[in-house]
N, C-alpha and C. Protein backbone atom coordinates (compact mmCIF):
# COMPACT_ATOMS: atom_id res chain seq x y z
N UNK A 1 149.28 131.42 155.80
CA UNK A 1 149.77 132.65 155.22
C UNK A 1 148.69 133.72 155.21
N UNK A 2 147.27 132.87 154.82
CA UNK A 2 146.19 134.40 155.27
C UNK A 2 146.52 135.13 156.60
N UNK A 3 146.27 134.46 157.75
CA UNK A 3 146.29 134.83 158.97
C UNK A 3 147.33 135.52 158.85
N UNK A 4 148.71 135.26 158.42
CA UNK A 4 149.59 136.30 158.51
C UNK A 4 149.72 137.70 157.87
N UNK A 5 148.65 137.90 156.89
CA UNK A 5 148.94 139.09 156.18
C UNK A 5 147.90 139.67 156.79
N UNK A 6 146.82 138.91 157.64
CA UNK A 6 145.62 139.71 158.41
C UNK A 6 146.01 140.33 159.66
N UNK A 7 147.45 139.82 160.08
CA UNK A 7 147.87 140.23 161.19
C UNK A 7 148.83 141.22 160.79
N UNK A 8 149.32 141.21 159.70
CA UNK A 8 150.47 142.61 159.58
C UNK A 8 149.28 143.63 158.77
N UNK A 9 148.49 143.25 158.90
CA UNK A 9 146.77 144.50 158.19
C UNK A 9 146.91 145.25 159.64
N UNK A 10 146.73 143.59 160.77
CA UNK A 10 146.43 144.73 161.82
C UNK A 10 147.37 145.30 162.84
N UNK A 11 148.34 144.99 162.54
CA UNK A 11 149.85 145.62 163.25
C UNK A 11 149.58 147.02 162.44
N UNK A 12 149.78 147.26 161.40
CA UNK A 12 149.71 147.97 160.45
C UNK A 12 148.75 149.09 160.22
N UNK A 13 147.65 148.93 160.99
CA UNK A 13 146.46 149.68 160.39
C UNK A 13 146.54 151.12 160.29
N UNK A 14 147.14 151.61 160.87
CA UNK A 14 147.45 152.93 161.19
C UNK A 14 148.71 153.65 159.87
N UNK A 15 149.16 152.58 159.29
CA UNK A 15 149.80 153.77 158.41
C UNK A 15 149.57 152.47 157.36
N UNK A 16 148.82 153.33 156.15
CA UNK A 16 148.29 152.86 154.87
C UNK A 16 149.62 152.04 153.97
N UNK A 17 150.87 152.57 153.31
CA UNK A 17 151.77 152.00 153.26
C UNK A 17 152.08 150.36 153.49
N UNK A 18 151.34 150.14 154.68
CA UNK A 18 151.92 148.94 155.31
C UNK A 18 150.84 147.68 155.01
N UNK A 19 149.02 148.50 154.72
CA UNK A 19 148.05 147.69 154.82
C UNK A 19 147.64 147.19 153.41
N UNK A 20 148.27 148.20 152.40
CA UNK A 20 148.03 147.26 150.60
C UNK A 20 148.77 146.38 150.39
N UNK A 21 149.75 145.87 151.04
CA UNK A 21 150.51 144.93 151.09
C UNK A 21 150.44 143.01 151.36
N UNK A 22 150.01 143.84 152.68
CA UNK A 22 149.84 142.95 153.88
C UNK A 22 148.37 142.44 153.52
N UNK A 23 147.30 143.14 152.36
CA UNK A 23 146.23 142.79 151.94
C UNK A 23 146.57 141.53 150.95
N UNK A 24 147.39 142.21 150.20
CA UNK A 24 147.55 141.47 148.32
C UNK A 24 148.14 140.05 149.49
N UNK A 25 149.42 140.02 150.56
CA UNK A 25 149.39 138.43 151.00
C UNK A 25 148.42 137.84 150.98
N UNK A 26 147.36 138.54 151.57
CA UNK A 26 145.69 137.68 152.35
C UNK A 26 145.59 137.14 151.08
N UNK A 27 145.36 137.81 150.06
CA UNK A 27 144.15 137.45 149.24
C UNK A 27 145.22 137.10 147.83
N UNK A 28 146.22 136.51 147.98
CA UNK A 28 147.25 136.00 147.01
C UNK A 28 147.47 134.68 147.80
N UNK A 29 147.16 134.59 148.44
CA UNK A 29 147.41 133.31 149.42
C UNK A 29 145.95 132.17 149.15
N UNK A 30 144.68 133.58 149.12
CA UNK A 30 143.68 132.54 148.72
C UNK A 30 143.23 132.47 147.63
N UNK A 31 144.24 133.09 147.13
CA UNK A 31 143.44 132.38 145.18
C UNK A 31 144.56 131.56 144.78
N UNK A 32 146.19 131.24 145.82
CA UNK A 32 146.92 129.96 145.44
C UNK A 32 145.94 128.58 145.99
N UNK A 33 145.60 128.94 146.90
CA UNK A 33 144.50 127.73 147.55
C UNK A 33 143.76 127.41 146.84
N UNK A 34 142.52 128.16 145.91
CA UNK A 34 141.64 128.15 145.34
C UNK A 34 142.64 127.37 143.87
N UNK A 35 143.56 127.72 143.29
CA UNK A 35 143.63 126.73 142.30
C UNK A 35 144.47 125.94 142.53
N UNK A 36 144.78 125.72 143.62
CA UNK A 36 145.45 124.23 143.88
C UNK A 36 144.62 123.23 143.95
N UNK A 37 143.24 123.78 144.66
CA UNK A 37 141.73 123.27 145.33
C UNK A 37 141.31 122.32 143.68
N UNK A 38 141.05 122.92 142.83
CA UNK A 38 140.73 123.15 141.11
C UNK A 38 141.69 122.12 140.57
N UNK A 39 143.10 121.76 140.79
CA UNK A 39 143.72 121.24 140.24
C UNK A 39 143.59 119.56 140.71
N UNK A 40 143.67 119.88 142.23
CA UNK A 40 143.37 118.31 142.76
C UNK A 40 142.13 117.80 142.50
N UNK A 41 140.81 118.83 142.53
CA UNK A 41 139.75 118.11 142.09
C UNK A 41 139.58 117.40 140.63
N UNK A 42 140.05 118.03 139.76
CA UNK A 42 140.08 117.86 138.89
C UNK A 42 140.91 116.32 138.46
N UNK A 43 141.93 116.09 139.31
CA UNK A 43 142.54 115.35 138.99
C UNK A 43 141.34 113.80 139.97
N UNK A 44 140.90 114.07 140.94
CA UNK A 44 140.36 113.32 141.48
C UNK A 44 139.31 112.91 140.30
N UNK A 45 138.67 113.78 139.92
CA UNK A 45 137.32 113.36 139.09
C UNK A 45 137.93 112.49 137.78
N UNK A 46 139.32 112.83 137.52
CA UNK A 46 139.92 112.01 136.05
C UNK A 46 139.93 110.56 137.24
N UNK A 47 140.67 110.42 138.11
CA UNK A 47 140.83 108.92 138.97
C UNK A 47 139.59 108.29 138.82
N UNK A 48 138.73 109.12 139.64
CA UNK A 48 137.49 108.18 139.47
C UNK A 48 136.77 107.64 137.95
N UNK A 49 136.85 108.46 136.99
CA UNK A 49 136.28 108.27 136.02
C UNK A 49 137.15 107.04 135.21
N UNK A 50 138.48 107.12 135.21
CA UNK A 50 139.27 105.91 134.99
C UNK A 50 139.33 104.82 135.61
N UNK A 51 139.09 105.09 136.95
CA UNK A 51 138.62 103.87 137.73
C UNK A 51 137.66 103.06 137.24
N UNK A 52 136.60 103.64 136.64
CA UNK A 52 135.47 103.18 136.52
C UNK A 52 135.61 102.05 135.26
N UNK A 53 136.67 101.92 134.63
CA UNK A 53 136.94 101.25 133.33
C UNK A 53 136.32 101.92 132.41
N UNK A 54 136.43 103.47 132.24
CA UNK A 54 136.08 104.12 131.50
C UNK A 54 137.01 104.63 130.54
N UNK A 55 137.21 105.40 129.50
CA UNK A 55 138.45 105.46 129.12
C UNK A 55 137.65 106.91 128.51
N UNK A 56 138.75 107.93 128.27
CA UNK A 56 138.34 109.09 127.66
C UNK A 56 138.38 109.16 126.58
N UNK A 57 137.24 109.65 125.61
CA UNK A 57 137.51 110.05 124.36
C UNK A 57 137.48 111.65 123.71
N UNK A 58 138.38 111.69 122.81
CA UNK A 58 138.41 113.34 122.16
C UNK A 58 137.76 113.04 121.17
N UNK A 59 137.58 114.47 121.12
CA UNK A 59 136.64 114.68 119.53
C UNK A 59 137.03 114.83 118.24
């Protein structure tokens, strides 16, 4: 989906209208990545740490 909003940037470049758009895809595309990225790690680091026969405690 980046590549695609980098390509209607550059279909586009010539009339402004078309390029704030075709930006917010780019860069709405990589901050869904970025916390999907955040969510799986996160969940990886709970696996391993439970793996470990560890168990979590709250405070």
């Amino acid at each position: 989906m980046t590549v695609l909003g980098w390509v209607a940037m550059g279909a586009g470049i010539t009339e402004p209208a078309i390029f704030g758009p075709a930006f917010a895809v780019s860069v709405l595309t990589l901050l869904y990545a970025m916390a999907v990225k955040l969510v799986c790690y996160v969940a990886q680091q709970r696996l391993l740490f439970l793996g470990q026969g560890l168990t979590p405690t709250t405070p």
